[in-house]
N, C-alpha and C. Protein backbone atom coordinates (compact mmCIF):
# COMPACT_ATOMS: atom_id res chain seq x y z
N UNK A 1 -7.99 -9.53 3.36
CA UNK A 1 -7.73 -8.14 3.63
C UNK A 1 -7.92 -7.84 5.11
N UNK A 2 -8.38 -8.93 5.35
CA UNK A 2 -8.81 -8.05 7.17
C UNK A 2 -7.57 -8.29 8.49
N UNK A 3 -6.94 -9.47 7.51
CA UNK A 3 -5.97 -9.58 8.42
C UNK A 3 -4.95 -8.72 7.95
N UNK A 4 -4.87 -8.29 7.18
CA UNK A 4 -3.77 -7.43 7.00
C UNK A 4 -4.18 -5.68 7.41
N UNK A 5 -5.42 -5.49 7.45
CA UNK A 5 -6.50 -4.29 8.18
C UNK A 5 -6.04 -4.94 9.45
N UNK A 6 -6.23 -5.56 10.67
CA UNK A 6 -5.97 -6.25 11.86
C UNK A 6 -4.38 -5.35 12.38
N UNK A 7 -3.91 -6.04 11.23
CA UNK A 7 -1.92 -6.15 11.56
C UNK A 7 -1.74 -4.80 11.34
N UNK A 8 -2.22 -3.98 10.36
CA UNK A 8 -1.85 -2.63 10.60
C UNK A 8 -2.15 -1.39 11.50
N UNK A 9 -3.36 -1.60 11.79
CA UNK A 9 -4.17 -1.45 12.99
C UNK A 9 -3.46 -1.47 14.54
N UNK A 10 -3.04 -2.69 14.30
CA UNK A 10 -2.14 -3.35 15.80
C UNK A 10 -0.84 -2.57 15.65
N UNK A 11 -0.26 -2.27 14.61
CA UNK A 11 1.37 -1.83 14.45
C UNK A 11 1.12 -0.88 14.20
N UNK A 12 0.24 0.01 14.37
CA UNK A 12 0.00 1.67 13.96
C UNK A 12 0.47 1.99 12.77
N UNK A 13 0.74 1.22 11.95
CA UNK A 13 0.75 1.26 10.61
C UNK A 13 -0.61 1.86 9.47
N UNK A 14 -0.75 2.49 8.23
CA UNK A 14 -1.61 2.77 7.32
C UNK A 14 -1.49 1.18 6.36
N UNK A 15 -2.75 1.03 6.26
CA UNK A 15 -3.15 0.15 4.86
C UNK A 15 -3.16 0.85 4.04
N UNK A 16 -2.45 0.74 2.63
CA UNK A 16 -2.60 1.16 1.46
C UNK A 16 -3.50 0.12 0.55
N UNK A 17 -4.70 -0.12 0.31
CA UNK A 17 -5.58 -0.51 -0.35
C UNK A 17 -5.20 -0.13 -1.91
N UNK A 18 -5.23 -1.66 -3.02
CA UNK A 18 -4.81 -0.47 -4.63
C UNK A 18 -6.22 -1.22 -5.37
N UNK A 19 -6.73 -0.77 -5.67
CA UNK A 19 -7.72 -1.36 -6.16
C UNK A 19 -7.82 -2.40 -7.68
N UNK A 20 -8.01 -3.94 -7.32
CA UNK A 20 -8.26 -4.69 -8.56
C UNK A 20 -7.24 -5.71 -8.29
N UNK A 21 -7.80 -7.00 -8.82
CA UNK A 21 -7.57 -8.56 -8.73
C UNK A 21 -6.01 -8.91 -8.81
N UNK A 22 -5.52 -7.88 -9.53
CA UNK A 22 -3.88 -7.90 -9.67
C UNK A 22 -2.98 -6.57 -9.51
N UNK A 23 -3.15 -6.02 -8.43
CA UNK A 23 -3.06 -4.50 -8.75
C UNK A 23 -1.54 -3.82 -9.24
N UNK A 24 -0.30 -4.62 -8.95
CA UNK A 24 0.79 -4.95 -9.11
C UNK A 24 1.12 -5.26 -11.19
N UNK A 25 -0.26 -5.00 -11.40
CA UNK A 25 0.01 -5.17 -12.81
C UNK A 25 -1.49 -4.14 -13.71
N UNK A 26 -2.48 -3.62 -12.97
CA UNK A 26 -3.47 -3.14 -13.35
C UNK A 26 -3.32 -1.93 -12.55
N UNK A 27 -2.74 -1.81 -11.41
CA UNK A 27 -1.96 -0.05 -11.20
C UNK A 27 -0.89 0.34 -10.93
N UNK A 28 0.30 -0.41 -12.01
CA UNK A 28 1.64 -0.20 -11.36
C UNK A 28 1.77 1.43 -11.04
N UNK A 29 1.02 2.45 -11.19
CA UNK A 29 1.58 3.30 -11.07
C UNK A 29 1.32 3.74 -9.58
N UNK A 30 0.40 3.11 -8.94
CA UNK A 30 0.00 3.34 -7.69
C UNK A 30 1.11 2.45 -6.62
N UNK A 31 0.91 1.56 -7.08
CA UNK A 31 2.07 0.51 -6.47
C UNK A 31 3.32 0.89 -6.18
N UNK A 32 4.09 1.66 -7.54
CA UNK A 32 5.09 1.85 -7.43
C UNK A 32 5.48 3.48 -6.51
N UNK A 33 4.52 4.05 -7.02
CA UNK A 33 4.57 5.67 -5.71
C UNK A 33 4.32 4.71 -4.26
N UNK A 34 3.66 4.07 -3.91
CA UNK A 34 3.78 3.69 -2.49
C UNK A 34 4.70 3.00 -1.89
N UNK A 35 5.64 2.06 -3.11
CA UNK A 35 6.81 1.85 -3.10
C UNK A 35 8.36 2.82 -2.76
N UNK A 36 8.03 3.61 -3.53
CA UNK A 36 8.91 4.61 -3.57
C UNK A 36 9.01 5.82 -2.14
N UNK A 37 7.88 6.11 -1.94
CA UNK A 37 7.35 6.71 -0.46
C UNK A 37 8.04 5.65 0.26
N UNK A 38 8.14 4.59 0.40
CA UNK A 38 8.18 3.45 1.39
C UNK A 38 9.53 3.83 1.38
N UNK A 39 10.57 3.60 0.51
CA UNK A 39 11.73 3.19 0.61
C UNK A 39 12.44 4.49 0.52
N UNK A 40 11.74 5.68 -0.55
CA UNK A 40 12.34 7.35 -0.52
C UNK A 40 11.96 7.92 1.02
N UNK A 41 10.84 7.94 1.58
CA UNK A 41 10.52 8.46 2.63
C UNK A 41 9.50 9.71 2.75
N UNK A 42 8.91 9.91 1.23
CA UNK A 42 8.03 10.60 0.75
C UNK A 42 6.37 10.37 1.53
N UNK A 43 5.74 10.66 2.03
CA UNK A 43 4.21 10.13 1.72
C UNK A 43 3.69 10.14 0.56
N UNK A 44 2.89 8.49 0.68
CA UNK A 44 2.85 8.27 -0.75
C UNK A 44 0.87 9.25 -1.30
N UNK A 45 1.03 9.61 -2.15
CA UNK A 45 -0.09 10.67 -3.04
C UNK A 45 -1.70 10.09 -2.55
């Protein structure tokens, strides 16, 4: 995580942190709003 904290940091980018070992399957619903922000242009919740 820190390198990816590092890289966003450096690219003035936000880390979106989702919490848990697989989060892509234990919060698709978080995943997919930050997805959708990403690619709709929304900020994601």
């Amino acid at each position: 995580m820190t390198c990816a904290r590092v890289t966003a940091e450096r690219i003035g980018a936000r880390l979106l942190r989702v919490p848990g070992y697989y989060p892509h399957v234990q919060r698709p619903d978080l995943v997919n709003a930050a997805l959708r922000a990403l690619w709709g242009g929304e900020p994601p919740a």
